[in-house]
N, C-alpha and C. Protein backbone atom coordinates (compact mmCIF):
# COMPACT_ATOMS: atom_id res chain seq x y z
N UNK A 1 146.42 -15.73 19.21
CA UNK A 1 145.56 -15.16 20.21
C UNK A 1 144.33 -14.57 19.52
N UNK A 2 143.32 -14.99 20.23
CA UNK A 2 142.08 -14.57 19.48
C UNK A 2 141.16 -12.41 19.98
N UNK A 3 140.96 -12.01 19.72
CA UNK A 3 140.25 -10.85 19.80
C UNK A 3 138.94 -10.73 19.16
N UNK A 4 137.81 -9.64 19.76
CA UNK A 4 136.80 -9.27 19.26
C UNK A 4 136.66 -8.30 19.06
N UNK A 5 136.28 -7.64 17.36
CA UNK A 5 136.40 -6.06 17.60
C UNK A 5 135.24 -5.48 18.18
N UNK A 6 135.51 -4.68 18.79
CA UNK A 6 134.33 -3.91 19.91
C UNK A 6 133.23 -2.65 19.20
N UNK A 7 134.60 -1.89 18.59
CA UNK A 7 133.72 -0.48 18.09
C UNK A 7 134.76 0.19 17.43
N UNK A 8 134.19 1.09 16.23
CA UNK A 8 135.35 1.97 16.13
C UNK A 8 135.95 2.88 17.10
N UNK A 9 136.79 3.34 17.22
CA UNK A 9 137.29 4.21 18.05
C UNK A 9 136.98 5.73 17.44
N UNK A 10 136.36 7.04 18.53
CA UNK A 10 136.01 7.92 18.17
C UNK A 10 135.09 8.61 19.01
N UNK A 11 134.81 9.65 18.48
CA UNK A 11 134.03 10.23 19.65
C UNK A 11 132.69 10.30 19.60
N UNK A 12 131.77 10.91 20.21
CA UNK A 12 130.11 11.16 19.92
C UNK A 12 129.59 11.55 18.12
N UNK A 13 130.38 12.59 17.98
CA UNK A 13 130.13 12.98 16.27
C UNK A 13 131.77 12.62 15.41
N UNK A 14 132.51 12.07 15.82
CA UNK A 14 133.54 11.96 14.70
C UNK A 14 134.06 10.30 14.97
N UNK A 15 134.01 10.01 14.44
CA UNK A 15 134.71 8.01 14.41
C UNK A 15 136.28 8.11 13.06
N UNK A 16 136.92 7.28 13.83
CA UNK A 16 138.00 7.38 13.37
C UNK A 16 138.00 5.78 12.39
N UNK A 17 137.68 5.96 11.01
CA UNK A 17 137.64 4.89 9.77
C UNK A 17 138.63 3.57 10.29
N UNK A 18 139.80 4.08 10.07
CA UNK A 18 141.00 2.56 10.29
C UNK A 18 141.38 2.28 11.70
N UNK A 19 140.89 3.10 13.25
CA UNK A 19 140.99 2.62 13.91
C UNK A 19 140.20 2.21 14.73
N UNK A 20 140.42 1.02 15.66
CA UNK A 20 139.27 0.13 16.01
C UNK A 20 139.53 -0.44 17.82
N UNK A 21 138.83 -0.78 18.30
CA UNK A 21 138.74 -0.61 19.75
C UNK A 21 138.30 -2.51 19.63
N UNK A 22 139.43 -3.44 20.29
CA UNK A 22 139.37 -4.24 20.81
C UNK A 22 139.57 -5.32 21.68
N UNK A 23 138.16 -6.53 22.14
CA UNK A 23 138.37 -6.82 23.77
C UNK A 23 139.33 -8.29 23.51
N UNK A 24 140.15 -8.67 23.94
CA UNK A 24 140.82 -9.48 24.07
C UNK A 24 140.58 -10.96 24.99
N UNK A 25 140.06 -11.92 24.47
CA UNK A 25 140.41 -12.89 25.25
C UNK A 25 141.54 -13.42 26.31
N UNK A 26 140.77 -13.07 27.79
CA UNK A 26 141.71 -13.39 28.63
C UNK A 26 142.76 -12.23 29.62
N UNK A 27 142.44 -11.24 28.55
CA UNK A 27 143.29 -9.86 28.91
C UNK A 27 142.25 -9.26 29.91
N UNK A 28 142.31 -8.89 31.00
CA UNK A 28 141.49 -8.09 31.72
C UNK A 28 142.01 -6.93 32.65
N UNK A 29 143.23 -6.85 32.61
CA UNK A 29 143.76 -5.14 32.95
C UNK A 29 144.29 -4.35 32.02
N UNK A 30 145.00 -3.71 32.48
CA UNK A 30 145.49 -2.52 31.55
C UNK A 30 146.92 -2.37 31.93
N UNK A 31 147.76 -3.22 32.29
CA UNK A 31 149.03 -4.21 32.49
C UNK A 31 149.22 -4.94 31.63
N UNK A 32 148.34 -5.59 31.31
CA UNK A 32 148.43 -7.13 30.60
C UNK A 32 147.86 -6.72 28.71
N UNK A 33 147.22 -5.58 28.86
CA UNK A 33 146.93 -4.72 27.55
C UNK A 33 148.03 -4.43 27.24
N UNK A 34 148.64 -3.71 28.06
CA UNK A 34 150.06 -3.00 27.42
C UNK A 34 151.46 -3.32 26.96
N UNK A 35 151.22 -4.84 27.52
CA UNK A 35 152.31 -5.83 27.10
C UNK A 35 152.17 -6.11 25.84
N UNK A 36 151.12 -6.04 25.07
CA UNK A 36 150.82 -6.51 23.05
C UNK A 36 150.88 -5.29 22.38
N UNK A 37 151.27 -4.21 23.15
CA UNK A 37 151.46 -2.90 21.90
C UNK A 37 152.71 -3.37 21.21
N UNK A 38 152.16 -3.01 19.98
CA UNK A 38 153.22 -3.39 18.91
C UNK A 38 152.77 -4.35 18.07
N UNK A 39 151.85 -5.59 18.66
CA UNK A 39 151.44 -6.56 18.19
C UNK A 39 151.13 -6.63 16.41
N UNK A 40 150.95 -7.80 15.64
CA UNK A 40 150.00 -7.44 14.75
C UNK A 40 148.91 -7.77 14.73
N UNK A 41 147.84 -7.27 14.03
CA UNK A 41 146.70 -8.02 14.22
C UNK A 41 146.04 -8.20 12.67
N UNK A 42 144.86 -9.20 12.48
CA UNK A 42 144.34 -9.61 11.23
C UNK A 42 143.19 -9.96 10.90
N UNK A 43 142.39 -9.19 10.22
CA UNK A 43 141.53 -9.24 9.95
C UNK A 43 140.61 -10.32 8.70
N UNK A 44 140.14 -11.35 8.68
CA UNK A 44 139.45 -11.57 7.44
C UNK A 44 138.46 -11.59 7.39
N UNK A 45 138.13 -10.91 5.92
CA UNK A 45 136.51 -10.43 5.65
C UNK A 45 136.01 -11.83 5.11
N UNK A 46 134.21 -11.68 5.40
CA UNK A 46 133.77 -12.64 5.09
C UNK A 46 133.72 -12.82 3.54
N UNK A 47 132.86 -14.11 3.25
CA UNK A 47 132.73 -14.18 1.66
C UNK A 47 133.54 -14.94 0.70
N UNK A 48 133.02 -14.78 -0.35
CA UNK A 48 134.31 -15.61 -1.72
C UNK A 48 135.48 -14.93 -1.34
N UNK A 49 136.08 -13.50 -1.22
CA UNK A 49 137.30 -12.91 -1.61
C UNK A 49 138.00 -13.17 -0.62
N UNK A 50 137.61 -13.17 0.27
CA UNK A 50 138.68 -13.13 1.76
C UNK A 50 140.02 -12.39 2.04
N UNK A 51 139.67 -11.39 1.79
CA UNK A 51 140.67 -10.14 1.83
C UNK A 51 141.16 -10.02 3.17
N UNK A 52 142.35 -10.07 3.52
CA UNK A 52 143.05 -9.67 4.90
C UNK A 52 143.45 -8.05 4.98
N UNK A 53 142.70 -7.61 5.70
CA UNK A 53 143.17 -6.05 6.04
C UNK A 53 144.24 -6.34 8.22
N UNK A 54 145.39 -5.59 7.56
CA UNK A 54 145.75 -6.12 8.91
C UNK A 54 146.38 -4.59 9.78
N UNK A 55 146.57 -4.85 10.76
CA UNK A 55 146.67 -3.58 11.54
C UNK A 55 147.80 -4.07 12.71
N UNK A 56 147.73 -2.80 13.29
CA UNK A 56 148.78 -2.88 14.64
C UNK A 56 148.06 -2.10 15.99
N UNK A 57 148.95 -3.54 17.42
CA UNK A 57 148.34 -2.77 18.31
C UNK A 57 149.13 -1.68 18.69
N UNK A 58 148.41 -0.14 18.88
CA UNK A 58 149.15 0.90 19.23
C UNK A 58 148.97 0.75 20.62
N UNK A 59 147.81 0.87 21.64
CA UNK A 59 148.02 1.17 22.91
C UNK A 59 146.86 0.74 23.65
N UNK A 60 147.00 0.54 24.91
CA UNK A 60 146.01 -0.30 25.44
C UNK A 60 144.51 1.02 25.81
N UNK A 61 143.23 0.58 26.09
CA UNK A 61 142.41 1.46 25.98
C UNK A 61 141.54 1.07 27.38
N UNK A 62 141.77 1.96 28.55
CA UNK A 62 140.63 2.00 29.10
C UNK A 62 141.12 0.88 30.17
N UNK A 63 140.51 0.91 31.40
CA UNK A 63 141.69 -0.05 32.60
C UNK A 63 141.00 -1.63 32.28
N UNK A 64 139.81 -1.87 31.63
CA UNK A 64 139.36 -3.16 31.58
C UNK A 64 140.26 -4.48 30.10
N UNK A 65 141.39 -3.87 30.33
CA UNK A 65 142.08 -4.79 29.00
C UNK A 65 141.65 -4.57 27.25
N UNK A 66 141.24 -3.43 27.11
CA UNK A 66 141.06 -3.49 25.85
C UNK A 66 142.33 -2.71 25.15
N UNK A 67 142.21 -3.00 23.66
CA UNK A 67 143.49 -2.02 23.29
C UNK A 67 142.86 -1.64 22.04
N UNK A 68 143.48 -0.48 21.47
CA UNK A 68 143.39 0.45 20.03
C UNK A 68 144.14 -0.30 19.37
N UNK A 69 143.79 -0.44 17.98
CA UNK A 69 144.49 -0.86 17.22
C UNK A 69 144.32 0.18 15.34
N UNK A 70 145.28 0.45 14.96
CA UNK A 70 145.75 0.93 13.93
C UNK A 70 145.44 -0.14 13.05
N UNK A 71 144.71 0.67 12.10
CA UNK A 71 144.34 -0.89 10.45
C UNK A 71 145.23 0.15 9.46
N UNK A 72 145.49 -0.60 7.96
CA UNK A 72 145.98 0.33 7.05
C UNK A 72 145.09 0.95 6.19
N UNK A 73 143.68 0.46 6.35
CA UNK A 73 143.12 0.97 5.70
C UNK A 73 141.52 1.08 6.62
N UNK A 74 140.87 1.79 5.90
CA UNK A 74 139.18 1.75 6.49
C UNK A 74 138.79 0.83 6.94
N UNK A 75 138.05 0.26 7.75
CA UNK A 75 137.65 -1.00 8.47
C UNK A 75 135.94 -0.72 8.16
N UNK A 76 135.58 -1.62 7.02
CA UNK A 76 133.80 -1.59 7.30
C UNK A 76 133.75 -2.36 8.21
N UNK A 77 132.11 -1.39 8.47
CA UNK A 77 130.76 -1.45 10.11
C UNK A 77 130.88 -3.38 10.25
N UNK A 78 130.89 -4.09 9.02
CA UNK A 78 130.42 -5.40 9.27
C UNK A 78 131.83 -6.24 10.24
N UNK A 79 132.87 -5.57 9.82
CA UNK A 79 134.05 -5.92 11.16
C UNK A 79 133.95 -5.83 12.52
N UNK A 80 132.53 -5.51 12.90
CA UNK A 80 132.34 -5.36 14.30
C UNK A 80 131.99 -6.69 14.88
N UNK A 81 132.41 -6.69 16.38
CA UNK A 81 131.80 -8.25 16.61
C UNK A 81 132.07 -9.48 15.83
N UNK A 82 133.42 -8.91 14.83
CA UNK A 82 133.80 -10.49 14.34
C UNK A 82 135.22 -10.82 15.07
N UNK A 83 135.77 -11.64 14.27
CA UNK A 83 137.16 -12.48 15.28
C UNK A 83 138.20 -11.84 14.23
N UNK A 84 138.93 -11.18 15.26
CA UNK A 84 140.32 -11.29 14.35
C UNK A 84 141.87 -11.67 15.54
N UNK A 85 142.66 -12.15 14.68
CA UNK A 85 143.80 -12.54 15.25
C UNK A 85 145.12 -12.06 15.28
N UNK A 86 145.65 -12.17 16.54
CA UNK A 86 146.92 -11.22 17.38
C UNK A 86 147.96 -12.05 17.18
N UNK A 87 149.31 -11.78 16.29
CA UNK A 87 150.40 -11.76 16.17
C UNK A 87 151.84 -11.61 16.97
């Protein structure tokens, strides 16, 4: 299953590093969000190295189908608006 990450998750002055706010292909309530908590999800960075940073979905976000997802580590700005994939 494919996803787009949206934004970090966070507030006006504080953003939360490893977790990340994303929209799901196809998912459009907050029913159908809440059925992939637990999920995994996977990230690969661009470039020669292609490092997989991977995360989990914790909980769905907001009634339009999006969900939070938990990374293990920091997620750089350039992970926005790319593709990562649901487990």
């Amino acid at each position: 299953m494919e996803a787009v990450i949206v934004n970090f998750r966070g507030s006006y002055k504080r953003k939360s590093g490893n977790q990340m706010i994303l929209q799901i292909n196809g998912v459009d309530s907050k029913e159908k969000a809440a059925k992939l908590v637990g999920k995994s999800v996977t990230w690969t960075s661009p470039g020669a190295e292609k490092k997989e940073l991977k995360g989990k979905v914790s909980a769905a976000h907001g009634n339009s189908g999006a969900v939070r997802v938990i990374f293990s580590t920091g997620m750089p700005g350039q992970s926005i608006g790319q593709q990562v994939k649901i487990e």
